[in-house]
N, C-alpha and C. Protein backbone atom coordinates (compact mmCIF):
# COMPACT_ATOMS: atom_id res chain seq x y z
N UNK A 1 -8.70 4.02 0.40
CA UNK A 1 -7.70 4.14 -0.64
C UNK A 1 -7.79 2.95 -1.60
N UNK A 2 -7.56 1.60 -0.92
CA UNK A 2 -8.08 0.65 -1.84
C UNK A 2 -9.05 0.59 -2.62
N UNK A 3 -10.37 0.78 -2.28
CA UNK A 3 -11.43 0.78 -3.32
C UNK A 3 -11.35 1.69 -4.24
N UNK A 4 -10.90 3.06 -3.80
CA UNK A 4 -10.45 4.13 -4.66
C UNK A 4 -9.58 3.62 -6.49
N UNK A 5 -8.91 3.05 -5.58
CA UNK A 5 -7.21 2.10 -6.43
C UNK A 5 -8.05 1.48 -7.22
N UNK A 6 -8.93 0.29 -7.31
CA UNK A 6 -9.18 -0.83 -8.10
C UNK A 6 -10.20 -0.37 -8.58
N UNK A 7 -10.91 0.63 -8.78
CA UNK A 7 -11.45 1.36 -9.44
C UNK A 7 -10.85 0.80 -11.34
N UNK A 8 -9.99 1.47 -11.30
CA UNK A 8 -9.30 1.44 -12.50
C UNK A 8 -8.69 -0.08 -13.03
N UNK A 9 -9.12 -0.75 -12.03
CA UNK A 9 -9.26 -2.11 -12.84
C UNK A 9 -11.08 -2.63 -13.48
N UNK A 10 -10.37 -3.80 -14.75
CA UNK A 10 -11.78 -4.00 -15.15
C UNK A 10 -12.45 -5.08 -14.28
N UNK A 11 -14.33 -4.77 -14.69
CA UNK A 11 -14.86 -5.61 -13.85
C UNK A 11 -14.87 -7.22 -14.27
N UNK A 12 -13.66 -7.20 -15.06
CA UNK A 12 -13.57 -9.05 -15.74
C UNK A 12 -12.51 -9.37 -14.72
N UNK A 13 -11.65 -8.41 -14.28
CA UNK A 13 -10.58 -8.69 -13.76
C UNK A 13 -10.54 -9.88 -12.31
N UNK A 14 -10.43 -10.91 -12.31
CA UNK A 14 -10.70 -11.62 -10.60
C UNK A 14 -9.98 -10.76 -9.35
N UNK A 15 -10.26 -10.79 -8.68
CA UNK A 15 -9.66 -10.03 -7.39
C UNK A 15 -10.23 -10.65 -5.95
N UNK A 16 -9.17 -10.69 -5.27
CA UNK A 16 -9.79 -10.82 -3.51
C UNK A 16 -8.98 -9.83 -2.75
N UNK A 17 -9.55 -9.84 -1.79
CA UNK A 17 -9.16 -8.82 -0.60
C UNK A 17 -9.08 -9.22 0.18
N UNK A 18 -7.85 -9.11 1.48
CA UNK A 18 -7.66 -9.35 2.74
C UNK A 18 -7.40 -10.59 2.47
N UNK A 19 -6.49 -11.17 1.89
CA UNK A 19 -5.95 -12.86 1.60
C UNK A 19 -5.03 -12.90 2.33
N UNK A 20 -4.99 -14.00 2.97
CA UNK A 20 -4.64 -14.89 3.76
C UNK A 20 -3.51 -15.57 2.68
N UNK A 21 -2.42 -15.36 3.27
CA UNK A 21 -1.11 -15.84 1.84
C UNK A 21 -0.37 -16.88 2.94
N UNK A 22 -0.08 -17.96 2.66
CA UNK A 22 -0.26 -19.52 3.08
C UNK A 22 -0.64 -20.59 3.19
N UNK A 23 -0.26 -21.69 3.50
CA UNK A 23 -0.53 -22.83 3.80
C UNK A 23 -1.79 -22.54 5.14
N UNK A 24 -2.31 -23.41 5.17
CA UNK A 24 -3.69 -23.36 6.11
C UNK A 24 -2.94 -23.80 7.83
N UNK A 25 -2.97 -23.52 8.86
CA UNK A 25 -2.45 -24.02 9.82
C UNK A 25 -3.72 -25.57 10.36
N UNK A 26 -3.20 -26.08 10.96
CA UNK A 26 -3.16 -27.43 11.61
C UNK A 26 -4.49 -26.31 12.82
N UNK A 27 -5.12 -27.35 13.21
CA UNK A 27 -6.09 -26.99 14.06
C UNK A 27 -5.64 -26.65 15.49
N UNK A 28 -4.77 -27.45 16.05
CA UNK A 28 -4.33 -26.57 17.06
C UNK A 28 -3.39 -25.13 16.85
N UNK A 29 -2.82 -25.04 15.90
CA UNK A 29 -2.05 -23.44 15.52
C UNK A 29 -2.83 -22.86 14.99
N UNK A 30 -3.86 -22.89 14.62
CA UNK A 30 -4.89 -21.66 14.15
C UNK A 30 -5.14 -20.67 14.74
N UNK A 31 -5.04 -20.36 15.88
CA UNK A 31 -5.07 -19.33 16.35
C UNK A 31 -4.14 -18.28 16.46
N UNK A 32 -2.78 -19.21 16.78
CA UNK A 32 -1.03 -18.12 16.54
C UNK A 32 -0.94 -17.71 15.53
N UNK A 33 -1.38 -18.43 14.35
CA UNK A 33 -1.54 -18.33 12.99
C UNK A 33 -2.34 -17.18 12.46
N UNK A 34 -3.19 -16.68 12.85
CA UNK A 34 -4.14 -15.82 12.80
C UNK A 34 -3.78 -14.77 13.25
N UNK A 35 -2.48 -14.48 14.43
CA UNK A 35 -1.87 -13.27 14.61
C UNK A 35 -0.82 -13.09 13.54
N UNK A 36 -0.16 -14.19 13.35
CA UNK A 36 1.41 -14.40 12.74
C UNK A 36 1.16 -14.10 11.38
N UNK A 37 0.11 -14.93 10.59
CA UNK A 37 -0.22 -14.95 8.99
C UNK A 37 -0.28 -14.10 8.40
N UNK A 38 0.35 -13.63 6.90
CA UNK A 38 0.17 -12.49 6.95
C UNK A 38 -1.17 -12.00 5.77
N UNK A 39 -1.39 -10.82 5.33
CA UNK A 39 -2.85 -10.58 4.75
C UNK A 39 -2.89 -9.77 3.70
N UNK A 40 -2.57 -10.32 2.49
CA UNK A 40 -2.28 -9.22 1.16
C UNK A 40 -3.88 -8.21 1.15
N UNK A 41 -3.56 -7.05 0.99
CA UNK A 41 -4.90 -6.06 0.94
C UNK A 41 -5.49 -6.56 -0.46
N UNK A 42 -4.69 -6.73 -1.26
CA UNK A 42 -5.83 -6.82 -2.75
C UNK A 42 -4.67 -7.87 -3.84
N UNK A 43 -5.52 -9.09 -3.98
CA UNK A 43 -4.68 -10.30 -5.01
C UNK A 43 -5.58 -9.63 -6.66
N UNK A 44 -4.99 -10.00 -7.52
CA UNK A 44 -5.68 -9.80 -8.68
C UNK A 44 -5.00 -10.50 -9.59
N UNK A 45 -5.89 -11.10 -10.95
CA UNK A 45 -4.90 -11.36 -12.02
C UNK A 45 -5.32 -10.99 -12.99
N UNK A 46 -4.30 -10.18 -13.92
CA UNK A 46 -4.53 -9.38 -15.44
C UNK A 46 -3.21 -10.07 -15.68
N UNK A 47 -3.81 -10.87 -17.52
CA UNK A 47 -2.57 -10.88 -18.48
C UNK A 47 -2.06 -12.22 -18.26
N UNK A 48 -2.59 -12.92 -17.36
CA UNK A 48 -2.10 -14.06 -16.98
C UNK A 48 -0.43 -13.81 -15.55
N UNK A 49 -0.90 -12.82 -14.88
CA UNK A 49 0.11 -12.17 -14.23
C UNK A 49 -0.74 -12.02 -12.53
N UNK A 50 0.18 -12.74 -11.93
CA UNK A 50 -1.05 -12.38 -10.03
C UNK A 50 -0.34 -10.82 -9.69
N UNK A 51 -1.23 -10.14 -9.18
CA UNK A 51 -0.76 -9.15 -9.11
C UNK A 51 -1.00 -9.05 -7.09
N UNK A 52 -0.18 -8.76 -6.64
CA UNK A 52 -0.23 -8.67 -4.74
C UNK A 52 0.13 -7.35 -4.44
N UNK A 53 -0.87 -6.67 -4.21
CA UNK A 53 -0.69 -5.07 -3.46
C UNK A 53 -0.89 -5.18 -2.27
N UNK A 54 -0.40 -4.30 -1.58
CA UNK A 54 -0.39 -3.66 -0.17
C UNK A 54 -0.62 -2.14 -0.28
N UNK A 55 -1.19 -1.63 0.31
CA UNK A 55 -1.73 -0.16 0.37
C UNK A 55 -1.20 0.79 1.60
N UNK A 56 -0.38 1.69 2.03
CA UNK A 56 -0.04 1.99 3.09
C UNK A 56 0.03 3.54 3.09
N UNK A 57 -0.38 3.93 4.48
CA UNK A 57 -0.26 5.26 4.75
C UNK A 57 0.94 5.64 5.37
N UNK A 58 1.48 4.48 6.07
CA UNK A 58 2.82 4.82 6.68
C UNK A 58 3.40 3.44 7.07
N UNK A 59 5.11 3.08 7.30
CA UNK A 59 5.27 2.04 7.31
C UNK A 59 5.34 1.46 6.20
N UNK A 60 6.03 2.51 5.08
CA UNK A 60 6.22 1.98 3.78
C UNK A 60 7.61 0.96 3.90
N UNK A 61 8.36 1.47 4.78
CA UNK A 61 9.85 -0.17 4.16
C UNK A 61 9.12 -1.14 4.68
N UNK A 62 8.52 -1.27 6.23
CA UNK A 62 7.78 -2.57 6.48
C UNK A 62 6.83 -3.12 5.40
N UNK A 63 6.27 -2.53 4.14
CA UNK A 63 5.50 -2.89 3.19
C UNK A 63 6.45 -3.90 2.36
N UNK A 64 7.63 -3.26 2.32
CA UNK A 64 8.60 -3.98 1.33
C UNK A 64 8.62 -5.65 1.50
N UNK A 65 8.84 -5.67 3.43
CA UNK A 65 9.02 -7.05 3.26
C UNK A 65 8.06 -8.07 3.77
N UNK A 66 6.58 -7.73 3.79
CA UNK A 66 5.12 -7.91 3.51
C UNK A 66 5.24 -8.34 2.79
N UNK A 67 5.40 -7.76 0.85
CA UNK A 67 5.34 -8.14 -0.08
C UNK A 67 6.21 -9.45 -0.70
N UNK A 68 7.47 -9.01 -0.23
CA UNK A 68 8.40 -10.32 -0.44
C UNK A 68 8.03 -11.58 0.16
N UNK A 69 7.08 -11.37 1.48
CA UNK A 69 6.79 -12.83 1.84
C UNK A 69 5.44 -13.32 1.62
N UNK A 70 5.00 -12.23 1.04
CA UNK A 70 3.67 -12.43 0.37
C UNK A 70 4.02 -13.17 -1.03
N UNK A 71 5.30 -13.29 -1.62
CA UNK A 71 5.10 -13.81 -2.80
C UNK A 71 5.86 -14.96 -2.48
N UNK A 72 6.54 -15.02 -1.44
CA UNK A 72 6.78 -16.51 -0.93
C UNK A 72 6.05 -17.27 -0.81
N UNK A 73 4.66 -17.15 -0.23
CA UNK A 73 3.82 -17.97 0.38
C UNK A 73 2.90 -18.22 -0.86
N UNK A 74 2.54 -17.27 -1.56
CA UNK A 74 1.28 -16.95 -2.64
C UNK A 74 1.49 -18.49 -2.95
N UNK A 75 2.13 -19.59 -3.27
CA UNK A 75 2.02 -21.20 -4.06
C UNK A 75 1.32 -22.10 -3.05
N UNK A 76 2.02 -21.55 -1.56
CA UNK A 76 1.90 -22.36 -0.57
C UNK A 76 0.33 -22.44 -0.37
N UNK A 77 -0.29 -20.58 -0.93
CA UNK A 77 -2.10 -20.98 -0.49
C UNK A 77 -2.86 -21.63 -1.48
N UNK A 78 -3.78 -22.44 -0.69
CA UNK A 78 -4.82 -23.56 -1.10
C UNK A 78 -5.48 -22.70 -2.24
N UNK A 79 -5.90 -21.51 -2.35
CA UNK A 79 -7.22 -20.92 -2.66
C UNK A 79 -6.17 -20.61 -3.91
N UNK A 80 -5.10 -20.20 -4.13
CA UNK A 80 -4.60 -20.29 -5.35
C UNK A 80 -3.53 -21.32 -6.27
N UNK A 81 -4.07 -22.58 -6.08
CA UNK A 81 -3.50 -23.32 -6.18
C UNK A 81 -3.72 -23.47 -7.99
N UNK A 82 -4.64 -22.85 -8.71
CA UNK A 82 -4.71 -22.64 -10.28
C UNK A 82 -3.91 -21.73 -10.68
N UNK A 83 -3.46 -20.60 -9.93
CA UNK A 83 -2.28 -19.45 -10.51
C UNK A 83 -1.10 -19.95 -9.86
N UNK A 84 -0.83 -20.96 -9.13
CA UNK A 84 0.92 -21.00 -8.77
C UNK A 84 2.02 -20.90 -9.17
N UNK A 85 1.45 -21.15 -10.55
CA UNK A 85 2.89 -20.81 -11.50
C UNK A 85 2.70 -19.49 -12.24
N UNK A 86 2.14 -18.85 -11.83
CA UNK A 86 2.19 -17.68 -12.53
C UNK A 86 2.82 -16.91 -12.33
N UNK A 87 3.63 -15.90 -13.30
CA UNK A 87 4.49 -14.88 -12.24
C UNK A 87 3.76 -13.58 -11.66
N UNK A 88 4.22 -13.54 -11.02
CA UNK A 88 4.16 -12.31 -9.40
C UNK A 88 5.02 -11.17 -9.65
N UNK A 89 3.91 -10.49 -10.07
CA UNK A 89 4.16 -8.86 -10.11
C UNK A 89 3.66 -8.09 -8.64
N UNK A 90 4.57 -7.62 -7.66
CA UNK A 90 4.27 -6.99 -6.64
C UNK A 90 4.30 -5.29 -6.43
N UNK A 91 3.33 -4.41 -5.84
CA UNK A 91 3.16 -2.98 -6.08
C UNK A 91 2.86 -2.51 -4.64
N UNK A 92 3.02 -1.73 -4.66
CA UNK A 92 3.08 -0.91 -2.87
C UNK A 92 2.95 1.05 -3.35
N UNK A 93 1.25 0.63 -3.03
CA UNK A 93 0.99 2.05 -2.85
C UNK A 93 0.73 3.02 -2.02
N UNK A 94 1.37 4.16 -2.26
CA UNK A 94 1.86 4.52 -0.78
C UNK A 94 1.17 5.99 -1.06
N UNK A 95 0.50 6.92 -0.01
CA UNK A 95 -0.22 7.69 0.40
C UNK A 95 1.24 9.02 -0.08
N UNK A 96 2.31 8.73 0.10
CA UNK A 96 3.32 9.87 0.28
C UNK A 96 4.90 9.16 -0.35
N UNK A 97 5.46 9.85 -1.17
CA UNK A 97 6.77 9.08 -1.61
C UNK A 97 7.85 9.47 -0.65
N UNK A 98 8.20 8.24 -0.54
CA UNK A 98 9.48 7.79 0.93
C UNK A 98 10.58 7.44 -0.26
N UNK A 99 11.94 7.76 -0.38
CA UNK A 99 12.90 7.83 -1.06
C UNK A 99 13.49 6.25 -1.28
N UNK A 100 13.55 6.22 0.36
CA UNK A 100 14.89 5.06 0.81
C UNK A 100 13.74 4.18 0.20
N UNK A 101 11.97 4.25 0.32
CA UNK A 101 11.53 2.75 0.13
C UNK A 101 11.78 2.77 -0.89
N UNK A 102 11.58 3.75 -2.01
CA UNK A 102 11.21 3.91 -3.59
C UNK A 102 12.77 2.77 -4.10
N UNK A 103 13.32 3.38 -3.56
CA UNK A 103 14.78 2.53 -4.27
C UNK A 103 14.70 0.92 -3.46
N UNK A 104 14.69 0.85 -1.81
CA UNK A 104 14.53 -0.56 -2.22
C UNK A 104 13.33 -1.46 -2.74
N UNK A 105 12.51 -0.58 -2.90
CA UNK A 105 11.23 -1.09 -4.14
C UNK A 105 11.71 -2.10 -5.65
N UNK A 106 12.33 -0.78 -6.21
CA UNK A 106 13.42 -0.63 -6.98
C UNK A 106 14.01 -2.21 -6.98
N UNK A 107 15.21 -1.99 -5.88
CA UNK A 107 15.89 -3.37 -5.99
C UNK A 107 15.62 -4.25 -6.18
N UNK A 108 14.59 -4.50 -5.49
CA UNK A 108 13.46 -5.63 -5.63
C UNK A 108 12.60 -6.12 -6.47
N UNK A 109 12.44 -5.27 -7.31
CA UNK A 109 11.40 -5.59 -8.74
C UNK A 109 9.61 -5.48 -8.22
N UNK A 110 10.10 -4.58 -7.08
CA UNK A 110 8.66 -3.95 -6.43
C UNK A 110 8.44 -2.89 -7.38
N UNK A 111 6.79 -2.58 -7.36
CA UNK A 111 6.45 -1.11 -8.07
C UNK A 111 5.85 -0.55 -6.73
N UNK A 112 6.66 1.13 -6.58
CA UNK A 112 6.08 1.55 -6.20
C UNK A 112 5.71 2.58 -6.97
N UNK A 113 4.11 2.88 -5.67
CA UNK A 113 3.29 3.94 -6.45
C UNK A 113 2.23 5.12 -5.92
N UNK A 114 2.44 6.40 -6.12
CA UNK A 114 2.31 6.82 -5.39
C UNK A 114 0.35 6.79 -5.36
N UNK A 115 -0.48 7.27 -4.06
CA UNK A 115 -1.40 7.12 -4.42
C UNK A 115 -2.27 8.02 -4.98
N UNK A 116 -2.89 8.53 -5.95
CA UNK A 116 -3.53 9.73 -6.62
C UNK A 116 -5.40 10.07 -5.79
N UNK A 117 -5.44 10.08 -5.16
CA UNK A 117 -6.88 10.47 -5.25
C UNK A 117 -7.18 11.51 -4.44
């Protein structure tokens, strides 16, 4: 579904996958850290804007608050320490539209979206 998705972004656009959103752990917690940490599916920036998706087939409200602590942490990681001040546009695309998430999406200044392919 992801590769599907970023399709429709351009190939100027920067992007990573499977990011690691945090501070780096200390050498002895690296390992708890590695269960606990959490892992944005796809970072990108267009417009001068980071963009943090999550992609889900199911387990869309648990996406909701993925994303919220995905944009908590996004300053805290090393690897984006040139976009920290940028603002954070967050999107959650979802295989099937779930109501209750769509609205607290909504509340949140999440986009959701459904997925087309």
């Amino acid at each position: 579904m992801r590769s599907r998705w970023v399709r429709k972004l351009s190939n100027e656009v920067p992007r990573w996958y499977n990011v690691r959103m945090g501070k780096l752990p200390d050498v002895e917690m690296a390992g708890a850290f590695k269960v606990i940490q959490g892992y944005a599916d796809l970072v990108y920036i267009e417009d001068n804007i980071v963009h943090i998706v999550e992609f889900k087939t199911r387990d869309f409200r648990g996406a909701i608050g993925q994303l919220l602590s995905y944009r908590q942490e996004f300053a805290k990681t090393p690897e984006f320490a040139p976009y920290k001040n940028f603002p954070i546009g967050l999107r959650l695309v979802a295989t099937r539209r779930d109501e209750a998430t769509e609205q607290l999406a909504l509340s949140e200044n999440i986009t959701y979206e459904l997925f087309e392919g």
